[in-house]
N, C-alpha and C. Protein backbone atom coordinates (compact mmCIF):
# COMPACT_ATOMS: atom_id res chain seq x y z
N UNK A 1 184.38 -1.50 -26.06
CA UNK A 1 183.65 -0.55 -26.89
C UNK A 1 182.15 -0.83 -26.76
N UNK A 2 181.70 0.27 -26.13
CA UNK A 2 180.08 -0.19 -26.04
C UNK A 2 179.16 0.35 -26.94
N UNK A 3 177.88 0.09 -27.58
CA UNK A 3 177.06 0.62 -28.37
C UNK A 3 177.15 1.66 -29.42
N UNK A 4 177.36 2.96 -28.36
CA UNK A 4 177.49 3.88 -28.86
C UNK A 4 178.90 4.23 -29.75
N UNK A 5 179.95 3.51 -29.12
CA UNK A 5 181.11 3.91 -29.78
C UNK A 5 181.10 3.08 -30.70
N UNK A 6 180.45 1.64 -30.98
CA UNK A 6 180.97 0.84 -31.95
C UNK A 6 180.18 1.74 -33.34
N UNK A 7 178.67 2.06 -32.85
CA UNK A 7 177.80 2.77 -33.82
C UNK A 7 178.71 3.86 -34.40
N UNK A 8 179.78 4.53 -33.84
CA UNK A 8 180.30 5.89 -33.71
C UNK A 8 181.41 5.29 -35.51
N UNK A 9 182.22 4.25 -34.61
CA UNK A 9 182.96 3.67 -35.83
C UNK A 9 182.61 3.66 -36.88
N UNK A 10 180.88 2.83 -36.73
CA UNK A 10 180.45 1.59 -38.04
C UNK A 10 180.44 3.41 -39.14
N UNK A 11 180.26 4.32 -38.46
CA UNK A 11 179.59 5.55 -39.29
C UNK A 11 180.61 6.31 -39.96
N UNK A 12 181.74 6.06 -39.43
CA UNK A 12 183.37 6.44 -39.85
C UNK A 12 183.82 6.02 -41.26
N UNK A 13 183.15 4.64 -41.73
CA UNK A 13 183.25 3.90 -42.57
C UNK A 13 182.27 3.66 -43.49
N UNK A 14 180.94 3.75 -42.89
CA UNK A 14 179.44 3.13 -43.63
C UNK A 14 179.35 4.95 -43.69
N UNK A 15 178.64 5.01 -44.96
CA UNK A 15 177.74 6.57 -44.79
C UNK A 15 176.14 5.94 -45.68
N UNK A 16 176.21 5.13 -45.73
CA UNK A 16 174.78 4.13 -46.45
C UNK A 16 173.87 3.99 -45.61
N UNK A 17 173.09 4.76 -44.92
CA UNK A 17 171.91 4.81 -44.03
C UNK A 17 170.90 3.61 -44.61
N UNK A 18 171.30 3.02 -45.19
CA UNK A 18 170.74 1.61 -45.41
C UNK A 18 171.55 0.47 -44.81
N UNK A 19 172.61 0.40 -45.15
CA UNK A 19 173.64 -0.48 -44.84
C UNK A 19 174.05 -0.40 -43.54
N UNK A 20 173.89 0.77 -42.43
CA UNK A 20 173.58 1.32 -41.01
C UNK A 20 172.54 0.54 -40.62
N UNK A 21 171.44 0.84 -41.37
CA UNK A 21 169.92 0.28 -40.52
C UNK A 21 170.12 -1.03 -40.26
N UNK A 22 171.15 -2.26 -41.37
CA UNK A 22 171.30 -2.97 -41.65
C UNK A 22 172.40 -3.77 -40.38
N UNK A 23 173.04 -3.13 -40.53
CA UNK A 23 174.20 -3.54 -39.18
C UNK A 23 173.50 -2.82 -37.58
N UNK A 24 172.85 -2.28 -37.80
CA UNK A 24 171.90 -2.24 -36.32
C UNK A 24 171.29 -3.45 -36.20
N UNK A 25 170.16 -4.04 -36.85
CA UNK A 25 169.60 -4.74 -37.16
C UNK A 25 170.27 -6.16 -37.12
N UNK A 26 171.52 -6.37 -37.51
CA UNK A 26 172.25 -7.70 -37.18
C UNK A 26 172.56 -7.60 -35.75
N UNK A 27 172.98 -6.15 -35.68
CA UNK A 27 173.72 -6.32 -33.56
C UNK A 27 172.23 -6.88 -32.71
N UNK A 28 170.91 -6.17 -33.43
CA UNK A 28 170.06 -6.37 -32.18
C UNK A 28 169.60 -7.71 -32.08
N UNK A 29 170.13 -8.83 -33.22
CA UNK A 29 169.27 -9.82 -33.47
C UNK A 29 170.39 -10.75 -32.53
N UNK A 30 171.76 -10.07 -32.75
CA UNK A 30 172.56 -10.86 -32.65
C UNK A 30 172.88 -10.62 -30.94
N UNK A 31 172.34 -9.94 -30.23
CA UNK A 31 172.36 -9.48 -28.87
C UNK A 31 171.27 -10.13 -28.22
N UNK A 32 169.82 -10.49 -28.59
CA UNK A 32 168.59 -10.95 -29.08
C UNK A 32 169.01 -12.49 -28.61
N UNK A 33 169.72 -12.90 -29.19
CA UNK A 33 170.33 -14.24 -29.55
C UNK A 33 171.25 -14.91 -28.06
N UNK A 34 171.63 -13.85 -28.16
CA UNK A 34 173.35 -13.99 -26.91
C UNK A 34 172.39 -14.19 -25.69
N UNK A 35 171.27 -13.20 -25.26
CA UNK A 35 170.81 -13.47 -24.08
C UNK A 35 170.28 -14.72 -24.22
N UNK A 36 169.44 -15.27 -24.59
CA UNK A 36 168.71 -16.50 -25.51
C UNK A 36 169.55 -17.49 -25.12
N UNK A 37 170.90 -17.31 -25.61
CA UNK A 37 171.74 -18.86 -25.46
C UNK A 37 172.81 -18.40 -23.97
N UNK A 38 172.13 -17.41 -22.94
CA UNK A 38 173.43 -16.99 -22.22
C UNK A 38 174.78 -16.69 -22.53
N UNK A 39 174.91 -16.15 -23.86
CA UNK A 39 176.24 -15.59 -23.67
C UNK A 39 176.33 -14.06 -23.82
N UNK A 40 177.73 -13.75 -24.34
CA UNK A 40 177.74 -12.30 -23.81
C UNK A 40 177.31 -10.94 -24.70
N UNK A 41 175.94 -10.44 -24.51
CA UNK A 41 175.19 -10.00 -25.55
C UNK A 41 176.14 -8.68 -26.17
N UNK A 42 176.85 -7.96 -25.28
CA UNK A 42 177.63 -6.53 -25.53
C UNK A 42 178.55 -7.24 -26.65
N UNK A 43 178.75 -8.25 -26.45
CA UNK A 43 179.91 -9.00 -27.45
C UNK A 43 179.51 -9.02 -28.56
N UNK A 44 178.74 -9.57 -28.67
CA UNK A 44 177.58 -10.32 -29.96
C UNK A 44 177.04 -9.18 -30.64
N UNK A 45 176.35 -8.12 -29.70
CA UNK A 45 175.75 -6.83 -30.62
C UNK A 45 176.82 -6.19 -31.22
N UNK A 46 178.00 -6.35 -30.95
CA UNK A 46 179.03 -5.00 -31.35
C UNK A 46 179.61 -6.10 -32.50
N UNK A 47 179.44 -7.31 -32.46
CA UNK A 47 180.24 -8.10 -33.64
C UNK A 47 179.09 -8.19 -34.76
N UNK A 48 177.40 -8.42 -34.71
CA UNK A 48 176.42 -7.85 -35.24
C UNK A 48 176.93 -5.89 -36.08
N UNK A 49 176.92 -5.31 -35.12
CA UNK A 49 177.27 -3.76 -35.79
C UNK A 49 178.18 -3.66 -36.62
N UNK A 50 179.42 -4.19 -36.23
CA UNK A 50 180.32 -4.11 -37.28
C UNK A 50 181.15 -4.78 -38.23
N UNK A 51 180.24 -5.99 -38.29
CA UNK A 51 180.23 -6.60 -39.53
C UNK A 51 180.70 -6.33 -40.74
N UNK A 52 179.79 -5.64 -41.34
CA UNK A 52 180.23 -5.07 -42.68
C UNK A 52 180.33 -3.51 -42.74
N UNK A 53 181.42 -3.53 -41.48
CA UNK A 53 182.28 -2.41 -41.46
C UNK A 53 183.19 -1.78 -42.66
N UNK A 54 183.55 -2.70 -43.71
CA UNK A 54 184.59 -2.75 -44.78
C UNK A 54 183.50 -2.91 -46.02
N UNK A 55 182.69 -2.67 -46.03
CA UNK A 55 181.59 -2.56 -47.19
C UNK A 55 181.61 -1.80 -48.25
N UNK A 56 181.52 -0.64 -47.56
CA UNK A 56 182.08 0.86 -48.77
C UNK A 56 183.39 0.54 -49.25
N UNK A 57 184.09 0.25 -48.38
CA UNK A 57 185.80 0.45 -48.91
C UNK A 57 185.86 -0.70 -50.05
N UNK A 58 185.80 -1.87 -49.79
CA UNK A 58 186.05 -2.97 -50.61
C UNK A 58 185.15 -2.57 -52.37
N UNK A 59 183.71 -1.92 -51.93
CA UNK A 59 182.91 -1.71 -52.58
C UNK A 59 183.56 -1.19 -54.21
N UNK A 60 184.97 -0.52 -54.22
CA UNK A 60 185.63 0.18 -55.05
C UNK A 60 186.39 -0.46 -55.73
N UNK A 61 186.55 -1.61 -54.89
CA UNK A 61 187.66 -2.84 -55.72
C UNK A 61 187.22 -3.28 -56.77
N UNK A 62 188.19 -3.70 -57.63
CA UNK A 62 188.02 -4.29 -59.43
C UNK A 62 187.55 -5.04 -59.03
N UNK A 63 187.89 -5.96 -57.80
CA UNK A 63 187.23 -7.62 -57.22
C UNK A 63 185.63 -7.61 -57.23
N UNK A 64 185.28 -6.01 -56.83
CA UNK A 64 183.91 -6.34 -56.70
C UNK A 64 183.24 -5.15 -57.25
N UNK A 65 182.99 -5.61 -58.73
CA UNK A 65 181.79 -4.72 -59.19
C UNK A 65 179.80 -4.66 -58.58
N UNK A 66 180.08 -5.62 -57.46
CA UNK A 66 178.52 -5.49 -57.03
C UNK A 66 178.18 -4.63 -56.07
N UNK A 67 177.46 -4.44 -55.58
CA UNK A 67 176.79 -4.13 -54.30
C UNK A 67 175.83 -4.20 -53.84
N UNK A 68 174.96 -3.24 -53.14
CA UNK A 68 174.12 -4.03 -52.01
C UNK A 68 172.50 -3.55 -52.41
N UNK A 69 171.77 -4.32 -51.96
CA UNK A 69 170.33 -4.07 -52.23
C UNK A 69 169.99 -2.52 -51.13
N UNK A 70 168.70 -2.72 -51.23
CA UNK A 70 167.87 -1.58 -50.20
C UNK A 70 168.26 -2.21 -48.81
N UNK A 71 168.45 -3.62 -48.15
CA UNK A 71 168.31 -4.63 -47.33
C UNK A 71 169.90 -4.45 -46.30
N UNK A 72 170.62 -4.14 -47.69
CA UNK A 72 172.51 -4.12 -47.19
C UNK A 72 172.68 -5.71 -47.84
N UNK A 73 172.34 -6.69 -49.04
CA UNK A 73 172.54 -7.37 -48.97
C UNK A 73 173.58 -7.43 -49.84
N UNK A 74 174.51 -8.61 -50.09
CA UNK A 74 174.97 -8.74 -50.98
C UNK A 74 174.62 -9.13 -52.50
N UNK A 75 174.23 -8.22 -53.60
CA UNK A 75 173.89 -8.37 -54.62
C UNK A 75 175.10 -9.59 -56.08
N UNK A 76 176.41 -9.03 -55.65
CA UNK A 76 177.67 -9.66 -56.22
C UNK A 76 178.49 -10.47 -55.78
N UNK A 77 178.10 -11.39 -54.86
CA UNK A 77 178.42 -11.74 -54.07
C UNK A 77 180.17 -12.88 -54.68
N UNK A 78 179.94 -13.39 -55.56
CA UNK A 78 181.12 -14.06 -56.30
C UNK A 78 182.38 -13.37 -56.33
N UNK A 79 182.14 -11.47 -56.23
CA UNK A 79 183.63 -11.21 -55.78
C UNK A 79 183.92 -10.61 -54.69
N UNK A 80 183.59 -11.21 -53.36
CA UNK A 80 183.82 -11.01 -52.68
C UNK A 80 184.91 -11.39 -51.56
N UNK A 81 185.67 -11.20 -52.29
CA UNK A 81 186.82 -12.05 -51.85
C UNK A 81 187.55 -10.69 -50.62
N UNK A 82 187.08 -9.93 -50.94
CA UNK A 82 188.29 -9.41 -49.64
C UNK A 82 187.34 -8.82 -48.39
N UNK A 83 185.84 -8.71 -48.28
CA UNK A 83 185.02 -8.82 -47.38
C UNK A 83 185.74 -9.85 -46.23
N UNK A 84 185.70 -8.69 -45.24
CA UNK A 84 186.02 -9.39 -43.48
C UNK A 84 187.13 -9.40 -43.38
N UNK A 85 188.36 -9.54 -43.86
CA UNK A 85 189.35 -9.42 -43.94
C UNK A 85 190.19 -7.70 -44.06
N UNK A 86 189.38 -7.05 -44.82
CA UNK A 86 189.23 -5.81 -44.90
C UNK A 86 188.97 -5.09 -43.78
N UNK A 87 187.63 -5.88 -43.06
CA UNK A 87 187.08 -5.35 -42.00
C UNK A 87 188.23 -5.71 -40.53
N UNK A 88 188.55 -6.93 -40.33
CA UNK A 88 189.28 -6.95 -39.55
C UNK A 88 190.89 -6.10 -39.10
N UNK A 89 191.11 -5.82 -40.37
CA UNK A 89 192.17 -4.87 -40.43
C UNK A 89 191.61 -3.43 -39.68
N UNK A 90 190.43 -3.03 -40.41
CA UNK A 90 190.28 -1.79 -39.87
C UNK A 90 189.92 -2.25 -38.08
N UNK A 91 189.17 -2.95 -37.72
CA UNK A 91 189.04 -3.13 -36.34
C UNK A 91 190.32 -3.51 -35.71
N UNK A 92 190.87 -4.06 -35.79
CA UNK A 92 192.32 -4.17 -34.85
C UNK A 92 192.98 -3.08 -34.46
N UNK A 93 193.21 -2.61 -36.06
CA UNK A 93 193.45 -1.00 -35.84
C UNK A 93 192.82 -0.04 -34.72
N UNK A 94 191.58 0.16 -34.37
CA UNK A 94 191.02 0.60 -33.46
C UNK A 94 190.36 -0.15 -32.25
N UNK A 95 191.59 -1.06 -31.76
CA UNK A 95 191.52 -1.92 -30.45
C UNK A 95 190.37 -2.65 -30.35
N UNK A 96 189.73 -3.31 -31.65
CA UNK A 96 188.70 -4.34 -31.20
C UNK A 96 189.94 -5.49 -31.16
N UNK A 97 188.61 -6.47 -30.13
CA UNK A 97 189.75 -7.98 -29.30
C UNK A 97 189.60 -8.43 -30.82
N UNK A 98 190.89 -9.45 -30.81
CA UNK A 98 191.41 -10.02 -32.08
C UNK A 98 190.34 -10.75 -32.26
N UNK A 99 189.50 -11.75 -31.43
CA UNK A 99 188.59 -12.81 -31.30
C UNK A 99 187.70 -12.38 -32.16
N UNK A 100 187.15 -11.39 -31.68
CA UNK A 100 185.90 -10.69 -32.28
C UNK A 100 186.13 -10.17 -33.86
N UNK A 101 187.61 -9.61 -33.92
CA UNK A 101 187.64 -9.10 -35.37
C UNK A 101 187.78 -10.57 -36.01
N UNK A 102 188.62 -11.64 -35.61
CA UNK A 102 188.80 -12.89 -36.65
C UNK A 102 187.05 -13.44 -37.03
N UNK A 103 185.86 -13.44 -36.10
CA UNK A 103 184.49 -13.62 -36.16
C UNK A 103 184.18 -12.82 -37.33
N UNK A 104 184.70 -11.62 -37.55
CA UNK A 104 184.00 -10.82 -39.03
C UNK A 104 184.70 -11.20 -39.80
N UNK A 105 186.15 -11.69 -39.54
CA UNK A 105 186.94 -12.06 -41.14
C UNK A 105 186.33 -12.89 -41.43
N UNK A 106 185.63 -13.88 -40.87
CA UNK A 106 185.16 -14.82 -41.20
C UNK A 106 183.15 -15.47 -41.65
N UNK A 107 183.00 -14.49 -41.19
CA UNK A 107 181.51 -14.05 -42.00
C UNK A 107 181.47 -13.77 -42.78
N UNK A 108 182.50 -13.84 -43.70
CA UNK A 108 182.18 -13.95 -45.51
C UNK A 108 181.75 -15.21 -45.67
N UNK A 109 180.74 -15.78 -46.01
CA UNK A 109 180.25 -17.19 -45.90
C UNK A 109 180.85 -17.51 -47.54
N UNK A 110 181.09 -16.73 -48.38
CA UNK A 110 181.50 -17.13 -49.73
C UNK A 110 183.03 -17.51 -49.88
N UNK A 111 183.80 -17.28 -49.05
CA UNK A 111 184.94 -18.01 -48.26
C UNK A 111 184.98 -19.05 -47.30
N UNK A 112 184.21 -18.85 -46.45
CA UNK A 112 184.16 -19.78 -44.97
C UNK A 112 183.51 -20.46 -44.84
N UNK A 113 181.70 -20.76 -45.90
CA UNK A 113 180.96 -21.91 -45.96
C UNK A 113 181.36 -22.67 -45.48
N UNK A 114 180.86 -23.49 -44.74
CA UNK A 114 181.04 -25.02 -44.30
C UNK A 114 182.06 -25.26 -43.08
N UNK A 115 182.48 -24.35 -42.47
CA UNK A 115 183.49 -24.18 -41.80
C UNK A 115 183.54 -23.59 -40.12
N UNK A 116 181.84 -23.53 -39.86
CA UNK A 116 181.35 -22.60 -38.87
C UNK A 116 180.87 -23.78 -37.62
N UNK A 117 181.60 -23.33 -37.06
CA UNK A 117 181.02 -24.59 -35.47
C UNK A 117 180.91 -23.83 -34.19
N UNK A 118 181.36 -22.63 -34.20
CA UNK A 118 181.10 -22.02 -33.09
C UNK A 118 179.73 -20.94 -32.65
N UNK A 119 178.88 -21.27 -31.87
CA UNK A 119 177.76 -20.56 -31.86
C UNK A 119 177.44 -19.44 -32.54
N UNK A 120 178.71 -18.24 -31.96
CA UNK A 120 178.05 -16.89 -32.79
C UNK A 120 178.30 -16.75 -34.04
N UNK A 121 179.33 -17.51 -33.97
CA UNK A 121 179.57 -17.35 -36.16
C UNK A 121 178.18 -17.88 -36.59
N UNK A 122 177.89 -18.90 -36.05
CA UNK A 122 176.46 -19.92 -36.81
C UNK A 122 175.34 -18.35 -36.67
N UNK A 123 175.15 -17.82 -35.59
CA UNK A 123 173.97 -17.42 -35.45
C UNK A 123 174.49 -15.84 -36.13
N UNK A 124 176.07 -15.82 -36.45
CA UNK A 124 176.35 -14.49 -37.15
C UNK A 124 175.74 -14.51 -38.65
N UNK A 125 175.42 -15.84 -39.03
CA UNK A 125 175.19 -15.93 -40.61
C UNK A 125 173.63 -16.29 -40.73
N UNK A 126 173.25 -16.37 -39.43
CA UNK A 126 171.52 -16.49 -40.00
C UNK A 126 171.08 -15.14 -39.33
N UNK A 127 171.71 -13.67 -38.41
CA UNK A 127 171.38 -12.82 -37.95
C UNK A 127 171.40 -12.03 -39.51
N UNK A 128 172.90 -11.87 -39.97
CA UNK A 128 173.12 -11.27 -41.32
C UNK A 128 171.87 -11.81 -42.15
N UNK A 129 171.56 -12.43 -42.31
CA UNK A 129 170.38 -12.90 -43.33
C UNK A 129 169.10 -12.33 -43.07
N UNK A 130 168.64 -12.50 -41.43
CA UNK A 130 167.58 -12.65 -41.38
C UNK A 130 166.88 -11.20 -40.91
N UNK A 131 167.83 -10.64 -40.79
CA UNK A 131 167.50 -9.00 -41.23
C UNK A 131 166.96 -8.41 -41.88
N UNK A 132 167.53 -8.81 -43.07
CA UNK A 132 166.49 -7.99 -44.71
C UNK A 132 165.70 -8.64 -44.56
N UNK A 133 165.19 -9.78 -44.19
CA UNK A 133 164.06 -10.78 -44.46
C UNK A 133 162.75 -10.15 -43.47
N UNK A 134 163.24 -9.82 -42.37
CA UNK A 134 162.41 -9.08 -41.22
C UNK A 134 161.97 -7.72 -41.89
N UNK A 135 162.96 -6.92 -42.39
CA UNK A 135 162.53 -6.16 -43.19
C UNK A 135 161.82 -5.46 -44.12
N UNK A 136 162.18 -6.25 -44.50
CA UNK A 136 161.13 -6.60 -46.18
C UNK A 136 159.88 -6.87 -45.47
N UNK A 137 159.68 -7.62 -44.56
CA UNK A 137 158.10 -7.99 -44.14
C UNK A 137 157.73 -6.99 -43.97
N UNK A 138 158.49 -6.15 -43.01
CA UNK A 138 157.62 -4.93 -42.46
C UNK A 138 157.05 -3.85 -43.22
N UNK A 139 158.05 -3.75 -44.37
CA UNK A 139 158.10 -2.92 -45.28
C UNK A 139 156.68 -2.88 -46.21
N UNK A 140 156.35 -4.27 -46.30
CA UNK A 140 155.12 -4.64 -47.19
C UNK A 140 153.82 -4.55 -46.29
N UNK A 141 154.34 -4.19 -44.64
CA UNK A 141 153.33 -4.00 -43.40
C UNK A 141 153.22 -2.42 -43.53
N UNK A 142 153.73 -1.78 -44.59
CA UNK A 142 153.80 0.29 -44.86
C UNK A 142 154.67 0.39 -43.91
N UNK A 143 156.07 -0.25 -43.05
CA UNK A 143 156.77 -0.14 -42.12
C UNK A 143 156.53 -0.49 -41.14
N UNK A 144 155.90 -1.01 -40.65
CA UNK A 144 155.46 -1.73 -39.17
C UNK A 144 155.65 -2.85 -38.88
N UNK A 145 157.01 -2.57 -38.68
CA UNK A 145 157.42 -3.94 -37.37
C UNK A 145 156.74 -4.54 -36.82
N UNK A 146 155.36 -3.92 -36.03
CA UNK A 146 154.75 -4.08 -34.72
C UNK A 146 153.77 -5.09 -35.61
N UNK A 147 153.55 -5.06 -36.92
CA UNK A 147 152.64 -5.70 -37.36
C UNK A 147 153.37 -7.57 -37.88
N UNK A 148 154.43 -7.49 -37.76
CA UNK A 148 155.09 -8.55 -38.46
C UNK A 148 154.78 -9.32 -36.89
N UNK A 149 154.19 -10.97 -37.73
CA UNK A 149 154.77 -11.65 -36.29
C UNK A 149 155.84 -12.97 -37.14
N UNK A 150 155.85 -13.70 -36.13
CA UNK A 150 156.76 -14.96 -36.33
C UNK A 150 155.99 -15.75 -37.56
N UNK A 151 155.03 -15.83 -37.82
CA UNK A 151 153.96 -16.52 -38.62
C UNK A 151 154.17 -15.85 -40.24
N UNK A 152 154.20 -14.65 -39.77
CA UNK A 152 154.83 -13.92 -41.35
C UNK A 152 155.71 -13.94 -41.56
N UNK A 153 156.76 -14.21 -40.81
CA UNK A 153 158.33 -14.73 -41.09
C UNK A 153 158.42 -15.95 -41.62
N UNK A 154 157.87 -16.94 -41.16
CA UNK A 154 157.74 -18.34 -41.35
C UNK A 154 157.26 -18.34 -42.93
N UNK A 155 155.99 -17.94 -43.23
CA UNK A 155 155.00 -17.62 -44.42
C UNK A 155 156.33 -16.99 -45.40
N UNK A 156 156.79 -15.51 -45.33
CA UNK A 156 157.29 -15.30 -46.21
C UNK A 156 158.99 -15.81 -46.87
N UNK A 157 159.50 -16.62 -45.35
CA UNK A 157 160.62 -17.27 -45.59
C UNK A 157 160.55 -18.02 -47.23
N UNK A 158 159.01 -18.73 -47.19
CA UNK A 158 158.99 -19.91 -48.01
C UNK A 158 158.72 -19.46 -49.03
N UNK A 159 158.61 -18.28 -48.95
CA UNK A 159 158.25 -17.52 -50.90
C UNK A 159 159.87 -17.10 -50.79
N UNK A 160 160.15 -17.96 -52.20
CA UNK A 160 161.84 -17.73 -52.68
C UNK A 160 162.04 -16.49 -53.33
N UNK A 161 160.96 -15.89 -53.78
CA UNK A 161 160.97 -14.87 -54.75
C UNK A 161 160.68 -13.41 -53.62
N UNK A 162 160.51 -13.65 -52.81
CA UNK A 162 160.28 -12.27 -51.72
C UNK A 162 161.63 -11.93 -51.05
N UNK A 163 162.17 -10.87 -51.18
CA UNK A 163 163.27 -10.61 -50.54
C UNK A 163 164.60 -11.62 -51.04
N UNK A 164 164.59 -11.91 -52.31
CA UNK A 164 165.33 -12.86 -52.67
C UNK A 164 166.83 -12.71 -52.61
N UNK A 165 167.20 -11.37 -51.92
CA UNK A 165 168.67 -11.70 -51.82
C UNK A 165 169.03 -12.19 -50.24
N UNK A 166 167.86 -12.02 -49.38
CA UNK A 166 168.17 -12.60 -48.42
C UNK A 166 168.24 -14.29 -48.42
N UNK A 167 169.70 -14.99 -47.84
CA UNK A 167 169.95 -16.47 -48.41
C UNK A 167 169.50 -16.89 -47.10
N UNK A 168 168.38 -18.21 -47.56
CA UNK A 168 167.81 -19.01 -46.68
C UNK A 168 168.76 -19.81 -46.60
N UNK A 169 169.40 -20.45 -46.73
CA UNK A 169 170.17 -21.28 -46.26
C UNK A 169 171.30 -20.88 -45.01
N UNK A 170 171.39 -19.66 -45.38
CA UNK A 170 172.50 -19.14 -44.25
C UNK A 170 171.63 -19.35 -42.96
N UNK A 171 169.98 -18.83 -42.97
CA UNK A 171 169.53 -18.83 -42.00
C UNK A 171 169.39 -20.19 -41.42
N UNK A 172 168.83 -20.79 -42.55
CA UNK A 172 169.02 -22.43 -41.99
C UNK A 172 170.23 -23.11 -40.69
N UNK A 173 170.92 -22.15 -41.37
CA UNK A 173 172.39 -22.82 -40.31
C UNK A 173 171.89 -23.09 -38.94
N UNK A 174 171.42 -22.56 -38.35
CA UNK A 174 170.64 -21.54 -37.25
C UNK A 174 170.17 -22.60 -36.58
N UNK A 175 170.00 -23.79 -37.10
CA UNK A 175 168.90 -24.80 -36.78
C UNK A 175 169.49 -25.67 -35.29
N UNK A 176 170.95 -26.01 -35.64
CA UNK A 176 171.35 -27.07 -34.88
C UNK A 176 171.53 -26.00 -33.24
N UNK A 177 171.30 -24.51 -33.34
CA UNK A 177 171.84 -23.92 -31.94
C UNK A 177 170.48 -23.25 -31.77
N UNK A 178 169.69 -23.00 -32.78
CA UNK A 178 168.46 -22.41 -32.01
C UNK A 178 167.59 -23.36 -33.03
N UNK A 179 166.34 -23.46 -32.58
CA UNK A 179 165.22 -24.20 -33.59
C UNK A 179 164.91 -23.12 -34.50
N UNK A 180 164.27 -22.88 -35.56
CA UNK A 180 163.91 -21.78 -36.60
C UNK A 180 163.22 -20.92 -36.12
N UNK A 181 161.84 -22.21 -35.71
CA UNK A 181 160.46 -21.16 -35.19
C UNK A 181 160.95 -19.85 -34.11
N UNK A 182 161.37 -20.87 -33.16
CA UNK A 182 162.18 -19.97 -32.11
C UNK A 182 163.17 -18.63 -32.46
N UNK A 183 164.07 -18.98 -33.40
CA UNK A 183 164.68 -17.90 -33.71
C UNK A 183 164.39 -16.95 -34.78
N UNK A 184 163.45 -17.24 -35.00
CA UNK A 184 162.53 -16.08 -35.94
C UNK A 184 161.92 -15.07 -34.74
N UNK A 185 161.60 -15.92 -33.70
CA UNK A 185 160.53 -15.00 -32.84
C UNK A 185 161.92 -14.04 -32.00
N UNK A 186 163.30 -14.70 -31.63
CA UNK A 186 164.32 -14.13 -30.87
C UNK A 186 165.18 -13.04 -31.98
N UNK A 187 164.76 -12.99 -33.13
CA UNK A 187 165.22 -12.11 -34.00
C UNK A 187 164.42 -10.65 -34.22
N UNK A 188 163.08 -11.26 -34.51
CA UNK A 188 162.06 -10.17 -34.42
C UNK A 188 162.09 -9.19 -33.06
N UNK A 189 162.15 -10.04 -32.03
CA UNK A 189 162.02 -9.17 -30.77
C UNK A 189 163.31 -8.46 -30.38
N UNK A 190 164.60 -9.10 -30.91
CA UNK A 190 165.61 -7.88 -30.57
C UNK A 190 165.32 -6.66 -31.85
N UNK A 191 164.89 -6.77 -33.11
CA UNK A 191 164.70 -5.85 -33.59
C UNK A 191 163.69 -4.88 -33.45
N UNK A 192 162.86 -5.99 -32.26
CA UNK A 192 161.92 -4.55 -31.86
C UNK A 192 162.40 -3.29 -31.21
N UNK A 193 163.33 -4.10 -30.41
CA UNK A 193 163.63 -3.08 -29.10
C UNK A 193 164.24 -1.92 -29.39
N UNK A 194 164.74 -2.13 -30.98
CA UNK A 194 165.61 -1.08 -31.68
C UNK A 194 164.50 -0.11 -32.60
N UNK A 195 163.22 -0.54 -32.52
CA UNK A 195 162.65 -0.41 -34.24
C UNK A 195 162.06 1.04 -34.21
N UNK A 196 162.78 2.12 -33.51
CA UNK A 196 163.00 3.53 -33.62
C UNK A 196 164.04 3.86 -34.46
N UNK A 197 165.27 3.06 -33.94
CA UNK A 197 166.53 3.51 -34.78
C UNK A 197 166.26 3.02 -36.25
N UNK A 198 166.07 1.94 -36.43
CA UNK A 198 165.60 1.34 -37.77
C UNK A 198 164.37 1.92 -39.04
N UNK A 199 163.78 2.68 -38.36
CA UNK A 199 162.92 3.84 -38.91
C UNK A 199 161.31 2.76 -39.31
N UNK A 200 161.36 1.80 -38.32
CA UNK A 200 159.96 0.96 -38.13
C UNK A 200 159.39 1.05 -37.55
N UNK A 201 158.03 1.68 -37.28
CA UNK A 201 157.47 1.87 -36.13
C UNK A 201 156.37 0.36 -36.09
């Protein structure tokens, strides 16, 4: 399933043109990433996209009265108990490889904390994060991506109160397979390449 069809899916399910911008934004960081460490970026962007494929649906459950910021973040995060699991069901269903769907069951970090050793899961939970965080910068740039660099990522990481549902610590993970500095700058630049679709100029 390449780009276009996974986008085709995520839209089958997501109708939150926030929560869209949001799972673009994880595939490009997370594609961003794959070339970065040589692995396989078509893989990585399409497990980035459809992530929180099961977002809306779960969204209805008694389990989870929360939902999501402007960012796609998780606002309720304590009941999130059937996130990724949800999602993997629906992807199997429509012939994604099992590998890839068990990678989203398991990016519920409020289940799977502590439990992540394999590259793209690690860099699946600081891509998910570090999205809204890129975001939000630009946003306070009147939308301009082009204006955010690595230095304002760094800068606004450390204000706890900016973009505060994005979790630094998830990004932290990030550390032992890419250095920070570095993957602030390999995050920003796959979201450039997108930052038409994302509505950033």
């Amino acid at each position: 399933m390449d780009k276009t069809a996974s986008l085709a899916l995520l839209r089958t399910h997501i109708h939150d043109e926030h929560l869209v911008r949001h799972c673009r934004a994880t595939g490009a960081i997370m594609k961003s990433a794959a070339r970065h460490l040589r692995e396989d970026d078509a893989a990585w962007e399409r497990i980035g996209i459809l992530h929180d494929i099961d977002f809306e649906q779960i969204h209805g459950d008694s389990k989870n009265p929360g939902g999501s910021s402007r960012f796609g973040i998780l606002t309720n995060p304590s009941y999130m108990q059937q996130h990724g699991a949800v999602g993997k069901e629906i992807l199997l269903l429509h012939g994604i490889d099992p590998d890839e769907a068990e990678i989203i069951r398991r990016h519920n970090h409020l289940l799977f904390n502590g439990s992540y050793t394999r590259p793209v899961e690690i860099v699946l939970q600081a891509a998910d994060s570090i999205s809204g965080l890129i975001t939000a910068c630009a946003l306070v740039k009147g939308g301009h991506l082009s204006d955010v660099s690595v230095k304002t990522i760094t800068r606004k990481a450390k204000e706890k109160s900016f973009a505060a549902g994005c979790d630094r610590d998830r990004i932290a993970l990030i550390a032992p397979v890419i250095p920070l500095p570095e993957f602030y700058g390999i995050a920003l630049s796959g979201m450039m390449e997108i930052r038409g679709e994302l509505e950033l100029s």
